[in-house]
Protein backbone atom coordinates (compact mmCIF):
# COMPACT_ATOMS: atom_id res chain seq x y z
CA UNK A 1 6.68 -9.29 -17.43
CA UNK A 2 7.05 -11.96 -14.41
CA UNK A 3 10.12 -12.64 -15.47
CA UNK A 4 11.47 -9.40 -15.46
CA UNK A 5 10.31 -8.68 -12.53
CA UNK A 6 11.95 -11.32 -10.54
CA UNK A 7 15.22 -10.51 -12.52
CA UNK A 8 14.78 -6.98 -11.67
CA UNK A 9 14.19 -7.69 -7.83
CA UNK A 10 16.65 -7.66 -5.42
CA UNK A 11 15.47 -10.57 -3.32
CA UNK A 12 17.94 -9.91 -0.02
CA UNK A 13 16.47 -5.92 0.47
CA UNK A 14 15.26 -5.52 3.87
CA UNK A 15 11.51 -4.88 2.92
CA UNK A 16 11.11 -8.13 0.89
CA UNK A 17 13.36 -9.65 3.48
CA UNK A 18 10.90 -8.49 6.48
CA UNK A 19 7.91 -9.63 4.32
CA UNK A 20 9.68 -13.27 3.85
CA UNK A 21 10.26 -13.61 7.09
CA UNK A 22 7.08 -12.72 9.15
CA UNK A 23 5.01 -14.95 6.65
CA UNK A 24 7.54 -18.01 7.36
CA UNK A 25 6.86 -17.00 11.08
CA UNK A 26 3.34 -16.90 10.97
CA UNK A 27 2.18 -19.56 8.42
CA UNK A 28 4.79 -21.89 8.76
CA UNK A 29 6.17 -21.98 12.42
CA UNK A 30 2.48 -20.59 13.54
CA UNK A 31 4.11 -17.45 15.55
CA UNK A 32 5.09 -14.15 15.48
CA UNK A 33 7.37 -12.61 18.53
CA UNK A 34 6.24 -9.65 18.88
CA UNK A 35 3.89 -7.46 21.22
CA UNK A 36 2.10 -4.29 21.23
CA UNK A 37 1.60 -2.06 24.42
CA UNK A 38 0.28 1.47 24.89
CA UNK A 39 1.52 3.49 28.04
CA UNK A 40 0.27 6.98 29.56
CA UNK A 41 1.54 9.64 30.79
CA UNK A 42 -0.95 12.33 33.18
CA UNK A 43 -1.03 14.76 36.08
CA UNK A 44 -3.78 15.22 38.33
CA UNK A 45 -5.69 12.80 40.20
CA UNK A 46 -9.04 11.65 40.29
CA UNK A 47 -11.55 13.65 38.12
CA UNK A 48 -8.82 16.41 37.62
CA UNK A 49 -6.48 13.36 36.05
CA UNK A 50 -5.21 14.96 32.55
CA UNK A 51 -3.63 12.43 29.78
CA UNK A 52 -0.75 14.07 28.78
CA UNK A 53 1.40 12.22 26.67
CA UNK A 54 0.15 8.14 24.91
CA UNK A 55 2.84 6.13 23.62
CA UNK A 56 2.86 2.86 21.72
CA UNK A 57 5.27 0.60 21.02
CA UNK A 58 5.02 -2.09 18.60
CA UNK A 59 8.02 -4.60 18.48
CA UNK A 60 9.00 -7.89 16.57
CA UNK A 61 12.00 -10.28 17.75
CA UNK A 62 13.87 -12.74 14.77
CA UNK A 63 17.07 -14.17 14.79
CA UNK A 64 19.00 -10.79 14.50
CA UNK A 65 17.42 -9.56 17.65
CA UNK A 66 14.88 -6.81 18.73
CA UNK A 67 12.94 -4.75 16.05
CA UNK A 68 10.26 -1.52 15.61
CA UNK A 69 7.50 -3.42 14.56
CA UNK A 70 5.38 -0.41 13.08
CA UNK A 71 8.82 0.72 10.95
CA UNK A 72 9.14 -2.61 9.11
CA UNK A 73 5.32 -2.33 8.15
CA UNK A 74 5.23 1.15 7.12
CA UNK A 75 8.65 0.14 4.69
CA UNK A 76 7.22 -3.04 3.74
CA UNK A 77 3.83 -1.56 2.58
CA UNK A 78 5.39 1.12 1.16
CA UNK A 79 7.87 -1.28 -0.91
CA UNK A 80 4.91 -2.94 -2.23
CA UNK A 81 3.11 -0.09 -3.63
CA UNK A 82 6.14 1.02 -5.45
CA UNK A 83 6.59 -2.48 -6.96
CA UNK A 84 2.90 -2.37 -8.05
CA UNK A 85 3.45 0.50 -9.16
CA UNK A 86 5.94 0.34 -11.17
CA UNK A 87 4.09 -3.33 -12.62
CA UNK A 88 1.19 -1.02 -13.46
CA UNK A 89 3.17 1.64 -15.45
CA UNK A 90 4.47 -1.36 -17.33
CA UNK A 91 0.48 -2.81 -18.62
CA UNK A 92 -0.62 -1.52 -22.00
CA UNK A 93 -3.24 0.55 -22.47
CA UNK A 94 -6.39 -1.21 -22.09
CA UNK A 95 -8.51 -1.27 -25.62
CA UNK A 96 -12.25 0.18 -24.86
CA UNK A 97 -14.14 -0.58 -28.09
């Protein structure tokens, strides 16, 4: 079922591609380019100060430049349940006896 699997796989897609290459990053150069900020947006001042808009931006840098972070995630995760997936639908049945 391994087998097939890997046959089956395109390794060079973009989410298993992402997934490669953060792990290298992290566990084998020991960092990930990337940063995380929240900004805010509000009229008013003092106690009448009203939030109005919160933004975050989550961002990643590789070779190929400047990337959204939280996209890349949301693809890779979702890659991954649809490989599972699809591993699960090929199991047998388990025998309850």
């Amino acid at each position: 079922m391994i087998d097939a699997w890997w046959e089956a796989t395109p390794l060079d897609g973009p989410e298993l591609s992402f997934i490669k290459s953060a792990r290298d990053l992290i566990l084998k150069a020991g960092a990930f380019d990337s940063y995380a900020t929240r900004t805010e947006s509000g009229i008013g001042e003092g106690g009448n100060y009203t939030v109005t808009r919160e933004d975050y931006d989550l961002v990643y840098y590789d070779s190929q430049g400047r990337h959204d972070l939280l996209t890349e995630l949301r693809a890779a995760v979702a890659w991954c349940e649809r490989e599972l997936a699809d591993i699960e639908a090929r199991l047998p049945e388990p025998e309850f006896g």
